[in-house]
N, C-alpha and C. Protein backbone atom coordinates (compact mmCIF):
# COMPACT_ATOMS: atom_id res chain seq x y z
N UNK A 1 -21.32 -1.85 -9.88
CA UNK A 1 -20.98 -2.96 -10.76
C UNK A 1 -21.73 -4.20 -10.27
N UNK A 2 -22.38 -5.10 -11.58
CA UNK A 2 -22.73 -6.23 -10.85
C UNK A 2 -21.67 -6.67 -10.00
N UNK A 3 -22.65 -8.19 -9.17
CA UNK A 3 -21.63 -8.17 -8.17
C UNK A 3 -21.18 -9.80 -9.43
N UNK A 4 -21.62 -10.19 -9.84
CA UNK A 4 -20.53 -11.36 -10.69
C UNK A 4 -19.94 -11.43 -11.49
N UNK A 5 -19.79 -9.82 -12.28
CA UNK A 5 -19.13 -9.20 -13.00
C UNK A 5 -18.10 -8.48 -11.83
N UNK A 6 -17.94 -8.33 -10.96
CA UNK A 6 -17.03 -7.81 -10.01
C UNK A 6 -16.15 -8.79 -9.64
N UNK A 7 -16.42 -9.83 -9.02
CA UNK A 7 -16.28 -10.84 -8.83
C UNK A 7 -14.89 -11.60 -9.78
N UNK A 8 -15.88 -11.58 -10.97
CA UNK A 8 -15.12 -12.11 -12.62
C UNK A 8 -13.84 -11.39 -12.41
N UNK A 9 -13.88 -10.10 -12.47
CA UNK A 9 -12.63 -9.20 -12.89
C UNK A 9 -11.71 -9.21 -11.72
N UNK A 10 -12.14 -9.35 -10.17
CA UNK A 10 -11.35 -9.37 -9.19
C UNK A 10 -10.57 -10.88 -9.46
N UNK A 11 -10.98 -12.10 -10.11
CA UNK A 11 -10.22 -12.76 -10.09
C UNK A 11 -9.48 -13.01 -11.10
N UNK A 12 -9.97 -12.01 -12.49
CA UNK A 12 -9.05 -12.03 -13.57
C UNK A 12 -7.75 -10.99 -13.05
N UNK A 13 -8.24 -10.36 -12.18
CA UNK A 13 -6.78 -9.54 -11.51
C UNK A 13 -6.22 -10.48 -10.76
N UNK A 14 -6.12 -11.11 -10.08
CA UNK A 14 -5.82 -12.20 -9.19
C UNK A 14 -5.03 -13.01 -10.05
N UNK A 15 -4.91 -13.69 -11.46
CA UNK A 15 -5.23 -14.44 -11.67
C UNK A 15 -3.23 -13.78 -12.65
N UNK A 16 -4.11 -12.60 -13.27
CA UNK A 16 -2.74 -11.51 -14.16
C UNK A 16 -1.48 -11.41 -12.95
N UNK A 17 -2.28 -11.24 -11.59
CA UNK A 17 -1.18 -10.46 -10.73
C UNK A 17 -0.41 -11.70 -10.77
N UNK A 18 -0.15 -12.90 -10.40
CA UNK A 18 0.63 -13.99 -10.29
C UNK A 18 1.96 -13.81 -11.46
N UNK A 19 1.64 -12.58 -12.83
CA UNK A 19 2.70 -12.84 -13.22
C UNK A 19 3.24 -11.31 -13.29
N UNK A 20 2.87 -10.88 -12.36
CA UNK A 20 3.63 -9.54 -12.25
C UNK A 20 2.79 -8.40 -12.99
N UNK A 21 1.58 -8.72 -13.27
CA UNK A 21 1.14 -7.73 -14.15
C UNK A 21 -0.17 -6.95 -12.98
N UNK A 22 0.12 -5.60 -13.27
CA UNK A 22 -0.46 -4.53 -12.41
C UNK A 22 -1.53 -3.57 -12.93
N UNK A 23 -1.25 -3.95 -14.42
CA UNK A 23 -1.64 -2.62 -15.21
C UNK A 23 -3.40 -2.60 -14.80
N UNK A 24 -3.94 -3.72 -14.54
CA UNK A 24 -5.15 -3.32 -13.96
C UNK A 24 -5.92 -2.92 -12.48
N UNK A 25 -4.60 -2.57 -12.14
CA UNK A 25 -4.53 -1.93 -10.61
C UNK A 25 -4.15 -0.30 -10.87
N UNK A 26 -5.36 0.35 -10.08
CA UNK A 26 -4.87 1.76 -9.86
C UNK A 26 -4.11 1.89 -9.01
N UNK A 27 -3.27 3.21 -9.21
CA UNK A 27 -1.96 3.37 -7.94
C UNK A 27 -2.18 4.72 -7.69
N UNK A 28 -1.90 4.98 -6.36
CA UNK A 28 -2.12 6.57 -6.23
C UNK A 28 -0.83 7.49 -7.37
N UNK A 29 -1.48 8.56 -7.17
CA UNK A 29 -0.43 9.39 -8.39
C UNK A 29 0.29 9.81 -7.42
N UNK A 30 1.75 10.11 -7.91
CA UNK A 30 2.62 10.65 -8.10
C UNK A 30 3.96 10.89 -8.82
N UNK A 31 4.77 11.95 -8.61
CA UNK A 31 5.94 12.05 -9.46
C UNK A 31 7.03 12.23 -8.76
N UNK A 32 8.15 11.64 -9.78
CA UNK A 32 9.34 11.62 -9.23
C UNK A 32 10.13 12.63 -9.56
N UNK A 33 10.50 13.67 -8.05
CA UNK A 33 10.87 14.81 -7.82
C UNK A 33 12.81 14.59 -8.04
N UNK A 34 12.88 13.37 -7.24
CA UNK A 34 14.41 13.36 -7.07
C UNK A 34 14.87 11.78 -7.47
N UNK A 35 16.52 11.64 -8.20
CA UNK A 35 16.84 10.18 -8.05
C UNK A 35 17.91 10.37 -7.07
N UNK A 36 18.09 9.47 -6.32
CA UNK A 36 19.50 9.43 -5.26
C UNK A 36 19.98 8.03 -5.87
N UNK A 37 21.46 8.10 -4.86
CA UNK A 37 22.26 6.53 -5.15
C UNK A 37 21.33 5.80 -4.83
N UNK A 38 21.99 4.47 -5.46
CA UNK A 38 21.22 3.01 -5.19
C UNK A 38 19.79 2.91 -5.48
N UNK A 39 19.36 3.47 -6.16
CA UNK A 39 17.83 3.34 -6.88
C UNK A 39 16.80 4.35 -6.01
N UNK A 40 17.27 4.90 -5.27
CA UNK A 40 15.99 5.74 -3.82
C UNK A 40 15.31 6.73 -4.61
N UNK A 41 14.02 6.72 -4.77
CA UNK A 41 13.54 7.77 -5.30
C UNK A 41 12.71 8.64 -4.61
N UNK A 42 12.68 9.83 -4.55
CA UNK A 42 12.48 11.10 -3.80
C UNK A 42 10.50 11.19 -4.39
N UNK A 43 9.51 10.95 -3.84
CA UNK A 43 8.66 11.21 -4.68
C UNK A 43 6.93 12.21 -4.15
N UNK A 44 7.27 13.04 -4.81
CA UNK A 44 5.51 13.42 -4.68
C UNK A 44 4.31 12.95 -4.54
N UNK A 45 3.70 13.29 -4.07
CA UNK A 45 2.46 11.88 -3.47
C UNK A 45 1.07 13.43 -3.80
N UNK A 46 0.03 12.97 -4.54
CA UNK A 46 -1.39 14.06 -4.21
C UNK A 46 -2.07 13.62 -3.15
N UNK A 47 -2.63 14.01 -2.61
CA UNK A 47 -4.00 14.05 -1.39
C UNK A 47 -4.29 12.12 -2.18
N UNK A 48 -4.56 11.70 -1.49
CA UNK A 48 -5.65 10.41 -1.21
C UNK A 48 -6.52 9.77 -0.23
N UNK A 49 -7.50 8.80 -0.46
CA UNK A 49 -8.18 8.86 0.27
C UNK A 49 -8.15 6.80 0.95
N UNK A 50 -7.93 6.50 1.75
CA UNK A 50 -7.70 5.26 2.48
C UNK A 50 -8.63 4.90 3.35
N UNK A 51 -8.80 3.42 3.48
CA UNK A 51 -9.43 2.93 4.45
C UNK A 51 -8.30 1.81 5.14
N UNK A 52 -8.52 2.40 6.50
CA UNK A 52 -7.33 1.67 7.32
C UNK A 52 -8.04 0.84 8.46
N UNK A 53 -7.36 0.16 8.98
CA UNK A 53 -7.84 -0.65 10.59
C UNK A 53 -6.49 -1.04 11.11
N UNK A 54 -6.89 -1.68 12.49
CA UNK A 54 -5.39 -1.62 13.69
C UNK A 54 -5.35 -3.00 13.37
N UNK A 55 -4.03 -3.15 13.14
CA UNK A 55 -3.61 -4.49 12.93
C UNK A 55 -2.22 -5.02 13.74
N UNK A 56 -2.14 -6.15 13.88
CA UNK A 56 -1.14 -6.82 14.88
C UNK A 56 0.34 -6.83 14.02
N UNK A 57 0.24 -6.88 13.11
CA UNK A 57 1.53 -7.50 12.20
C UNK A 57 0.97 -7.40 10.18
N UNK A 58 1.84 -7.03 10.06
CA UNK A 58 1.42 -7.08 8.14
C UNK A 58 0.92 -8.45 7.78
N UNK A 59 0.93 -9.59 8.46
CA UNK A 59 0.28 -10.62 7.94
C UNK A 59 -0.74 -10.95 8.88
N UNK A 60 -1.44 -9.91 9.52
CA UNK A 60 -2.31 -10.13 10.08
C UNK A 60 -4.03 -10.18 9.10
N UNK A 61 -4.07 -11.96 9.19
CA UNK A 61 -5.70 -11.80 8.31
C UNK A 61 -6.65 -11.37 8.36
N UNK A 62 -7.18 -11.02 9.82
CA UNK A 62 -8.19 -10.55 10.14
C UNK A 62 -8.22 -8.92 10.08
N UNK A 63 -6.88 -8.72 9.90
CA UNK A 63 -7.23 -6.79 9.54
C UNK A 63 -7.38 -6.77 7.94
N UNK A 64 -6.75 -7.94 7.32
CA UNK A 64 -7.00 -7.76 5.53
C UNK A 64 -8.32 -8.33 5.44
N UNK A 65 -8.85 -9.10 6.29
CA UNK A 65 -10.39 -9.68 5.88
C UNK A 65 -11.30 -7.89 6.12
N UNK A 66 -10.90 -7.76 7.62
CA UNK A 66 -12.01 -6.26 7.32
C UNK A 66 -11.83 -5.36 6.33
N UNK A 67 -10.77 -5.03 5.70
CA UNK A 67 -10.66 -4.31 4.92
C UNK A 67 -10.89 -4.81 3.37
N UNK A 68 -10.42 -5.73 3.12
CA UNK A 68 -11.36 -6.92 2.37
C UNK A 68 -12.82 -6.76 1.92
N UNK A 69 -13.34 -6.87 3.15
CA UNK A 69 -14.73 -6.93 3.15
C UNK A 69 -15.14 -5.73 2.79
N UNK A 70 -14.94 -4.51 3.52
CA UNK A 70 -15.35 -3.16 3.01
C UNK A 70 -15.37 -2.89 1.66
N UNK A 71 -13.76 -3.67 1.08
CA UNK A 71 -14.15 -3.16 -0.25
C UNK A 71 -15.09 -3.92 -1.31
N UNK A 72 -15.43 -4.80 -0.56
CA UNK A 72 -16.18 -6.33 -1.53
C UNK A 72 -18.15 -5.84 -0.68
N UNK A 73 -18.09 -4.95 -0.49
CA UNK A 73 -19.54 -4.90 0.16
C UNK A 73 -20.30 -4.30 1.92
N UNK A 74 -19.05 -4.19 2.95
CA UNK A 74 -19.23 -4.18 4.03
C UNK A 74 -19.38 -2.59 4.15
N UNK A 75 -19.97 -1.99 3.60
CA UNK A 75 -19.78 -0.41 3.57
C UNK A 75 -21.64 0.29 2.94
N UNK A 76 -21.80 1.38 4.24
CA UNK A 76 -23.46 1.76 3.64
C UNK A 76 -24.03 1.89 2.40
N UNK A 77 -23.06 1.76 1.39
CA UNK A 77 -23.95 2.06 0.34
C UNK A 77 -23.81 0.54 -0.49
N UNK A 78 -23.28 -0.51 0.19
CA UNK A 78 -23.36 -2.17 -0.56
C UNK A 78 -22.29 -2.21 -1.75
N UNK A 79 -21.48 -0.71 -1.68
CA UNK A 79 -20.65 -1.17 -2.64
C UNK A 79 -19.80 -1.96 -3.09
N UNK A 80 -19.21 -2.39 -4.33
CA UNK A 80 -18.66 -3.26 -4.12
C UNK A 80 -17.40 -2.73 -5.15
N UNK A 81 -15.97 -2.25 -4.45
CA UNK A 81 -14.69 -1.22 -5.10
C UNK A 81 -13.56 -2.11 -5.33
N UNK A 82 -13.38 -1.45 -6.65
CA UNK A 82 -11.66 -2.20 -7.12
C UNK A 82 -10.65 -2.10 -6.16
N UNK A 83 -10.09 -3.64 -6.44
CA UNK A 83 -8.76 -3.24 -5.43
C UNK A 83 -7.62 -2.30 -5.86
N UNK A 84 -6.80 -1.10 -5.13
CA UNK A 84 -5.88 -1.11 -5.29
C UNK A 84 -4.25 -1.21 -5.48
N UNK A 85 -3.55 -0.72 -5.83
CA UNK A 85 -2.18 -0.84 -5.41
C UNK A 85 -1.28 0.27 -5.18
N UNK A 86 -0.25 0.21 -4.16
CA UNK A 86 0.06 -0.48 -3.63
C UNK A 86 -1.03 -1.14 -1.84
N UNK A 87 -0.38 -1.96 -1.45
CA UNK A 87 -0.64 -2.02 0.63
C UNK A 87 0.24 -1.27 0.98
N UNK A 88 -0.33 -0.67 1.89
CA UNK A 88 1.07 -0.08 2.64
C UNK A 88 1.11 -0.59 3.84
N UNK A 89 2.35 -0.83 4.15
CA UNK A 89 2.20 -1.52 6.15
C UNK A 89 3.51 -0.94 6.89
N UNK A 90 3.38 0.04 7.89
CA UNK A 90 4.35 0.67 8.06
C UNK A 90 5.05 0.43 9.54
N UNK A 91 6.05 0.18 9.52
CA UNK A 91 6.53 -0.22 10.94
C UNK A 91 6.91 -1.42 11.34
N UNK A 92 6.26 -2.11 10.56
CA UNK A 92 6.13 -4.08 11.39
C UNK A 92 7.27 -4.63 10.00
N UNK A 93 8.35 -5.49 10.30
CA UNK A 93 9.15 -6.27 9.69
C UNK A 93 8.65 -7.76 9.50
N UNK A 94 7.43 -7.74 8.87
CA UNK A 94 6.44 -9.11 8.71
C UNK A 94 6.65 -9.29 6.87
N UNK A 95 5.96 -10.36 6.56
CA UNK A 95 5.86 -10.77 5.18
C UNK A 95 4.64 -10.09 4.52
N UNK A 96 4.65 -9.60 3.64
CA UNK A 96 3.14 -8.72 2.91
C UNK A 96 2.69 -9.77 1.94
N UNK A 97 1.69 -8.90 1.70
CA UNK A 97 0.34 -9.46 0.97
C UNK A 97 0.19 -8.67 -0.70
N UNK A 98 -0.73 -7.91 -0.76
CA UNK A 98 -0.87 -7.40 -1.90
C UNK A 98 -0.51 -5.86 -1.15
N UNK A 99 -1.25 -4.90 -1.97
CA UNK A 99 -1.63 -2.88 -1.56
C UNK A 99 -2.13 -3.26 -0.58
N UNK A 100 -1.02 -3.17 0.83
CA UNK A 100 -2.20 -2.08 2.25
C UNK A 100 -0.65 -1.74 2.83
N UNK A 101 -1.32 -1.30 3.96
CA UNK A 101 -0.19 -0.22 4.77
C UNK A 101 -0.50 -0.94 6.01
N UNK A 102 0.69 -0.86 6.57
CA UNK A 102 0.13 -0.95 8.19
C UNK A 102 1.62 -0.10 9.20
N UNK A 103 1.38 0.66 9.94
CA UNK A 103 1.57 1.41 10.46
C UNK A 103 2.47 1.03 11.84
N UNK A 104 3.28 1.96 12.56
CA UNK A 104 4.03 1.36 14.12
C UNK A 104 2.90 1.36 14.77
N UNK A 105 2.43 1.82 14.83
CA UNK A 105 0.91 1.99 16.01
C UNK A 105 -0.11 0.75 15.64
N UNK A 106 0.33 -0.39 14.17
CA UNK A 106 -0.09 -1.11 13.92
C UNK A 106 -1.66 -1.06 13.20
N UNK A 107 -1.41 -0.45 12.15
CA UNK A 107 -2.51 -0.45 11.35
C UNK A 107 -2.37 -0.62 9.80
N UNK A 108 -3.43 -1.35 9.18
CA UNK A 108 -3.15 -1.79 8.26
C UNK A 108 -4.08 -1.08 6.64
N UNK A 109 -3.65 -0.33 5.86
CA UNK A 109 -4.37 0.64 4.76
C UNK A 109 -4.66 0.07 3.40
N UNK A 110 -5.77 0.30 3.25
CA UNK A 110 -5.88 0.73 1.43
C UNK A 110 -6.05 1.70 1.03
N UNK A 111 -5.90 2.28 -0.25
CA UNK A 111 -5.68 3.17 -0.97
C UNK A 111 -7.73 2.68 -1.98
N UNK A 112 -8.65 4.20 -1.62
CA UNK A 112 -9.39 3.97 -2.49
C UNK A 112 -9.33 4.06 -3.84
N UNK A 113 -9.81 4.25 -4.79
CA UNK A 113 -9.57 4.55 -6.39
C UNK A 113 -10.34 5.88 -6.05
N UNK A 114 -9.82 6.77 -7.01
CA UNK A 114 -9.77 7.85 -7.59
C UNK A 114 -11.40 8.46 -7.47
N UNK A 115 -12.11 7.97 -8.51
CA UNK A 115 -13.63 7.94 -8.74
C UNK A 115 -13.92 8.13 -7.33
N UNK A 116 -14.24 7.00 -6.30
CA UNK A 116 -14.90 6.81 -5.41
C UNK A 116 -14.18 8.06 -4.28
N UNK A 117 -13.26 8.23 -4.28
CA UNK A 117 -12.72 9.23 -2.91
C UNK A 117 -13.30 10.93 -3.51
N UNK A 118 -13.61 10.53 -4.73
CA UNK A 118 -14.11 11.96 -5.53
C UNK A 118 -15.72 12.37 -5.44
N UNK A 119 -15.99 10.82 -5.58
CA UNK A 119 -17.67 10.73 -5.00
C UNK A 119 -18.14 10.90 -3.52
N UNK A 120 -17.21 10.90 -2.68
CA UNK A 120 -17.03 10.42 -1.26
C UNK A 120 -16.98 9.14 -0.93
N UNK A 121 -16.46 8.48 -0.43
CA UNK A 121 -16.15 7.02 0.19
C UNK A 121 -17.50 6.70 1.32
N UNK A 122 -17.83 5.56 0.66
CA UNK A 122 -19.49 5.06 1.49
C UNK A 122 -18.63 4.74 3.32
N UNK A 123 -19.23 4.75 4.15
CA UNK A 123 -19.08 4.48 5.34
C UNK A 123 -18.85 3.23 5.78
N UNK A 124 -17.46 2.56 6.40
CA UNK A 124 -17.93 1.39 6.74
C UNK A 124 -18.99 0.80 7.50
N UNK A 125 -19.31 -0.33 7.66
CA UNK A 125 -20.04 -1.28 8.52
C UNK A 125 -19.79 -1.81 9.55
N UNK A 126 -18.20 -2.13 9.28
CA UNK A 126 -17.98 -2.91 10.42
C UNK A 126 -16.80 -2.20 11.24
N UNK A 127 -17.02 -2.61 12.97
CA UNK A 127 -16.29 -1.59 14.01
C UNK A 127 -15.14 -1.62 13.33
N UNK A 128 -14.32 -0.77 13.16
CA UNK A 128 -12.53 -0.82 13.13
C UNK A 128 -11.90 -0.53 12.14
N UNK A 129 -13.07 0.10 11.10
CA UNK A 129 -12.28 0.24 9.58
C UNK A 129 -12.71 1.74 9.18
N UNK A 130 -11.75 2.71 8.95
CA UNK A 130 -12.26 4.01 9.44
C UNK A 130 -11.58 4.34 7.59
N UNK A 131 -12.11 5.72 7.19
CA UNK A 131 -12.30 6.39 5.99
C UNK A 131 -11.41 7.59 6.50
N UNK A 132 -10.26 7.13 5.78
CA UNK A 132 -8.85 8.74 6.36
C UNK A 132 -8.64 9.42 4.84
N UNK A 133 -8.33 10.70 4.98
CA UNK A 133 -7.68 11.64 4.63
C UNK A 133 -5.99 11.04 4.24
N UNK A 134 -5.56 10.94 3.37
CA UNK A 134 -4.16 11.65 3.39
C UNK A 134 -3.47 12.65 2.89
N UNK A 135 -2.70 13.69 3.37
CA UNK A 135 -2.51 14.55 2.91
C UNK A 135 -1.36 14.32 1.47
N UNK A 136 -1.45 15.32 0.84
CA UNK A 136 -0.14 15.71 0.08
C UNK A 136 0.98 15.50 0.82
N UNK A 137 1.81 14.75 0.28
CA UNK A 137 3.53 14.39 0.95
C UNK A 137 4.60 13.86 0.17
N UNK A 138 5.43 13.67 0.77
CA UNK A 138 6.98 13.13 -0.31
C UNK A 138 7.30 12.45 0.64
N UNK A 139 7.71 11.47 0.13
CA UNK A 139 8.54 10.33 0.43
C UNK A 139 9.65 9.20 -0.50
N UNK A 140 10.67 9.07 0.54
CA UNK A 140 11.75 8.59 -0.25
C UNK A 140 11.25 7.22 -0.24
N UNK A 141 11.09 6.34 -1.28
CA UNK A 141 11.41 5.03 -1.63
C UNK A 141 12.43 4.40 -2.59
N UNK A 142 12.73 2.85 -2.22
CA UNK A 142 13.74 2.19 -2.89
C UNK A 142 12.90 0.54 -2.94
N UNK A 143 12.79 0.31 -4.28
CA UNK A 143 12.11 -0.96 -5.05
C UNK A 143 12.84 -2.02 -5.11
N UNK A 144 12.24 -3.56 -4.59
CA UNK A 144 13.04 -4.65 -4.94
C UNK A 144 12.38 -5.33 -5.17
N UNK A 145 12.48 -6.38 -5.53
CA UNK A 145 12.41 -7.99 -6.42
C UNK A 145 12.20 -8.99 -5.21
N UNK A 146 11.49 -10.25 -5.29
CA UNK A 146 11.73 -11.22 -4.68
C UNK A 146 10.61 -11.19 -3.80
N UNK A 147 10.53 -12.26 -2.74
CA UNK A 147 10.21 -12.05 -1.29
C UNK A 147 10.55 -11.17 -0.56
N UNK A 148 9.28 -10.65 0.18
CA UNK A 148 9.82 -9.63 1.18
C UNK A 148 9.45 -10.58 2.31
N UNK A 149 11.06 -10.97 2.58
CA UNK A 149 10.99 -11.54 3.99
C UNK A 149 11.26 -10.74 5.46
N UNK A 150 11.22 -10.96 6.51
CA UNK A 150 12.00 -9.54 6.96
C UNK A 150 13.54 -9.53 6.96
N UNK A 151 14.05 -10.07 6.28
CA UNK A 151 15.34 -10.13 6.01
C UNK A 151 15.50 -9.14 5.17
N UNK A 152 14.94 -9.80 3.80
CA UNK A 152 15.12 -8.39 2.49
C UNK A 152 14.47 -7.23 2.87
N UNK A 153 13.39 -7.44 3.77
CA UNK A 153 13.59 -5.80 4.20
C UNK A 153 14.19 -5.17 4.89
N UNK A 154 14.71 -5.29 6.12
CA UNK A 154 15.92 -4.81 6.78
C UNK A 154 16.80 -4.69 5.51
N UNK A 155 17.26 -5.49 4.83
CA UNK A 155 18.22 -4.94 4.01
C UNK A 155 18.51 -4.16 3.30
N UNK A 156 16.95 -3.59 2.81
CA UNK A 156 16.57 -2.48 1.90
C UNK A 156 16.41 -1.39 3.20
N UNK A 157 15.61 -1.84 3.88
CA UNK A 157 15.96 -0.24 4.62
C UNK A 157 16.92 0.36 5.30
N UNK A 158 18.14 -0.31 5.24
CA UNK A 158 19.52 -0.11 6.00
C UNK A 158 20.17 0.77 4.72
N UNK A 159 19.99 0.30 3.45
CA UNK A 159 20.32 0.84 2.05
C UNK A 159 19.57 2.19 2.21
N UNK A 160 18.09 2.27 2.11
CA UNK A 160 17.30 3.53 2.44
C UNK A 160 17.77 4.73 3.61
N UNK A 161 17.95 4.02 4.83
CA UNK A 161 18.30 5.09 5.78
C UNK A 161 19.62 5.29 5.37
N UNK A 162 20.58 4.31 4.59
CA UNK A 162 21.99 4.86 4.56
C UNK A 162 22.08 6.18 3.58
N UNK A 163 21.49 6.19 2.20
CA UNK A 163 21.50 7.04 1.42
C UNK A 163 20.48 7.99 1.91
N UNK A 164 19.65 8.40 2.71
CA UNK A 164 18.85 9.18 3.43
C UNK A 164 20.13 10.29 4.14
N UNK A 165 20.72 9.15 5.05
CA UNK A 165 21.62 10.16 5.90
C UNK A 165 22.49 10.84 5.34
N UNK A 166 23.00 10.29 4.19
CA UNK A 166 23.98 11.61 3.29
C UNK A 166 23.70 12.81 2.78
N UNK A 167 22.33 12.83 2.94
CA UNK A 167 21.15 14.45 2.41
C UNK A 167 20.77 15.09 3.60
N UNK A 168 20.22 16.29 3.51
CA UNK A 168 19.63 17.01 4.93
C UNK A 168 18.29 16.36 4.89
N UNK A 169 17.84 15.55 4.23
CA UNK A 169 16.59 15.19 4.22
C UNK A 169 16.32 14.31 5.45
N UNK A 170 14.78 14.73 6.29
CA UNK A 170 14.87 13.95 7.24
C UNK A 170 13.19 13.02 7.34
N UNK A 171 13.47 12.03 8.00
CA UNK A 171 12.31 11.37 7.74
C UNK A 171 11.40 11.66 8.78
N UNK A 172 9.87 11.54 8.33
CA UNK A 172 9.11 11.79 9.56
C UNK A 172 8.15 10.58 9.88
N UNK A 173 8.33 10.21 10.33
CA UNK A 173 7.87 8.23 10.91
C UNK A 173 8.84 7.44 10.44
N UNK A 174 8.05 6.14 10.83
CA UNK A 174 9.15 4.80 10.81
C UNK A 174 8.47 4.41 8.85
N UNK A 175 9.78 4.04 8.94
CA UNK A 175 9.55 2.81 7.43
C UNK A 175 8.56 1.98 7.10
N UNK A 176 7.92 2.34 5.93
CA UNK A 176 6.71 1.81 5.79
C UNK A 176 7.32 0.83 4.36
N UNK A 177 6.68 -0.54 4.56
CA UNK A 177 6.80 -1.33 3.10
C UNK A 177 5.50 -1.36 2.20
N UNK A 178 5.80 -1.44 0.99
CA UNK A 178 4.44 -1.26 0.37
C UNK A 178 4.49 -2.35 -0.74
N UNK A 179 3.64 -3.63 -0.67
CA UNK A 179 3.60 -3.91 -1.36
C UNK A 179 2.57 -4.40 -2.84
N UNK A 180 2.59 -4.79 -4.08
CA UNK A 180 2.39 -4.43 -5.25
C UNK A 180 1.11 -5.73 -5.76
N UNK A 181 1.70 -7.19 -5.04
CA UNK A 181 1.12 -8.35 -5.66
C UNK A 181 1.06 -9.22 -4.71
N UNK A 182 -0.43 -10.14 -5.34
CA UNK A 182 -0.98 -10.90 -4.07
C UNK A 182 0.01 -11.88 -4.34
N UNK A 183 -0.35 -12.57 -2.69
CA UNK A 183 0.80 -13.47 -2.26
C UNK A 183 0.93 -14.63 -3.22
N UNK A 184 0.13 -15.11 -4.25
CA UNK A 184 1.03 -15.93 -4.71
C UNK A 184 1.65 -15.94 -6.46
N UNK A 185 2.21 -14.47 -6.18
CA UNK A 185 2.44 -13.73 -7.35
C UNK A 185 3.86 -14.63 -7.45
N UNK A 186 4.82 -14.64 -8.50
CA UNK A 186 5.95 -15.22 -8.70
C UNK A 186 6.92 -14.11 -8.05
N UNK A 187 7.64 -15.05 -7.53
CA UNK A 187 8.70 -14.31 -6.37
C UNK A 187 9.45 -13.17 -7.59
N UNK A 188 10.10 -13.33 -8.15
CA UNK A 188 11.04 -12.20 -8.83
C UNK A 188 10.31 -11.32 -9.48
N UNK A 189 8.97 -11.50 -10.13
CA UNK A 189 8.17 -10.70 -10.75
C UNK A 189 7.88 -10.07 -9.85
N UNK A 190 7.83 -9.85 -8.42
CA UNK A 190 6.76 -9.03 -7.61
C UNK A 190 7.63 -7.72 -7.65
N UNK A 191 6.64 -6.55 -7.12
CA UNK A 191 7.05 -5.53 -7.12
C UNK A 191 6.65 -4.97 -5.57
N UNK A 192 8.05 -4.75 -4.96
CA UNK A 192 7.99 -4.24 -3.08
C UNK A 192 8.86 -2.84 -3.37
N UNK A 193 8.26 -2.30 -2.03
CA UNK A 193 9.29 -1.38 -2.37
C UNK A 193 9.58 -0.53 -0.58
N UNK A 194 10.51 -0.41 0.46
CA UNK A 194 10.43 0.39 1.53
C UNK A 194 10.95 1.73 1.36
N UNK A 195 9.85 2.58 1.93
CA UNK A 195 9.60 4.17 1.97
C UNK A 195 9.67 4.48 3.12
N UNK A 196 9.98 6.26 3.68
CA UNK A 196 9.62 6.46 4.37
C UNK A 196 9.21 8.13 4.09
N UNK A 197 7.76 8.66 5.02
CA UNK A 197 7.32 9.62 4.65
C UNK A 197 8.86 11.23 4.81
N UNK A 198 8.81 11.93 4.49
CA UNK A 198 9.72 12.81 4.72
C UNK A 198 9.20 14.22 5.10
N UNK A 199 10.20 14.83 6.29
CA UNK A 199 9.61 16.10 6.77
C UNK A 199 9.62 16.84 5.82
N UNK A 200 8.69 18.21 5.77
CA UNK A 200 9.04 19.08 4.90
C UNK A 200 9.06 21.04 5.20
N UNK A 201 9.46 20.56 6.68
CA UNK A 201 10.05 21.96 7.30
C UNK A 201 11.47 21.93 6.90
């Protein structure tokens, strides 16, 4: 894609996301296998393909600038890739951003689009931003509204592990939050949601 036609549309997404609107964000696929109490949904996840780096905390800038950058150009073939949704950031009780992940071991993910993980994903450039695999998995999530402060999230995941423990279902890692819209999306419009991956022995 040109790059000022890229550019254009990254900030006409930017621009939609402020009012809650997503529809021009890809999301990885999946389906919803199970509903439990209190909104938790049980869900199927296909194979995807991510670019992650080690990050200090979910509001850490310098792991969203590298990953940032990769997708705006920092990668061997100069490409320049749509953002997705969600972030995932798993482990850290920090404030999020838009789609990435970040991990207990402290790392922070995007989700590539579809096309490109099908074409193969160009190589990054810069040290620390690596091209992962994820497998096929299920995981329970439960969706909320508002700021995710770490308040509302503890609160949601105390709700999550509570309706977790009433099933034989067991989780395999720590609680990951994922969130939907950049930070200066309108607080009640945003879309968060804390998951956690689930065993499946």
């Amino acid at each position: 894609m040109d790059k000022f036609l890229y550019y254009a549309v990254t900030s006409i997404e930017a621009v939609v996301g402020v009012f809650g609107i997503r529809a021009l964000y890809e999301q990885p696929r999946f389906s919803v296998v199970e509903r439990l109490d209190r909104g938790v949904e049980i869900r199927a996840y296909d194979e995807r393909v991510a670019i992650e780096t080690d990050a200090l905390a979910q509001g850490d800038g310098e792991a969203f600038g590298r990953l940032f950058r990769y997708i705006t150009g920092a990668n061997r073939a100069g490409d320049h890739l749509a953002m997705t949704v969600p972030v995932e950031v798993e482990g850290r009780r920090i404030a999020m951003t838009a789609p990435v992940e970040q991990s207990a071991t402290g790392t922070m993910r995007f989700f590539l689009p579809r096309k490109i993980a099908a074409a193969g994903a160009p190589e990054p450039t810069e040290t620390g931003v690596r091209v992962i695999l994820v497998p096929v998995e299920r995981m329970a999530a439960l969706g909320f509204s508002g700021s995710a402060t770490p308040e509302a999230r503890a609160r949601h995941e105390r709700i999550l592990d509570d309706v977790l423990a009433a099933t034989s279902m067991k989780a395999d890692g720590p609680i990951i939050f994922m969130g939907y819209d950049p930070p200066l999306s309108i607080p009640f419009l945003r879309r968060n949601e804390v998951a956690v991956r689930l065993r499946t022995d």
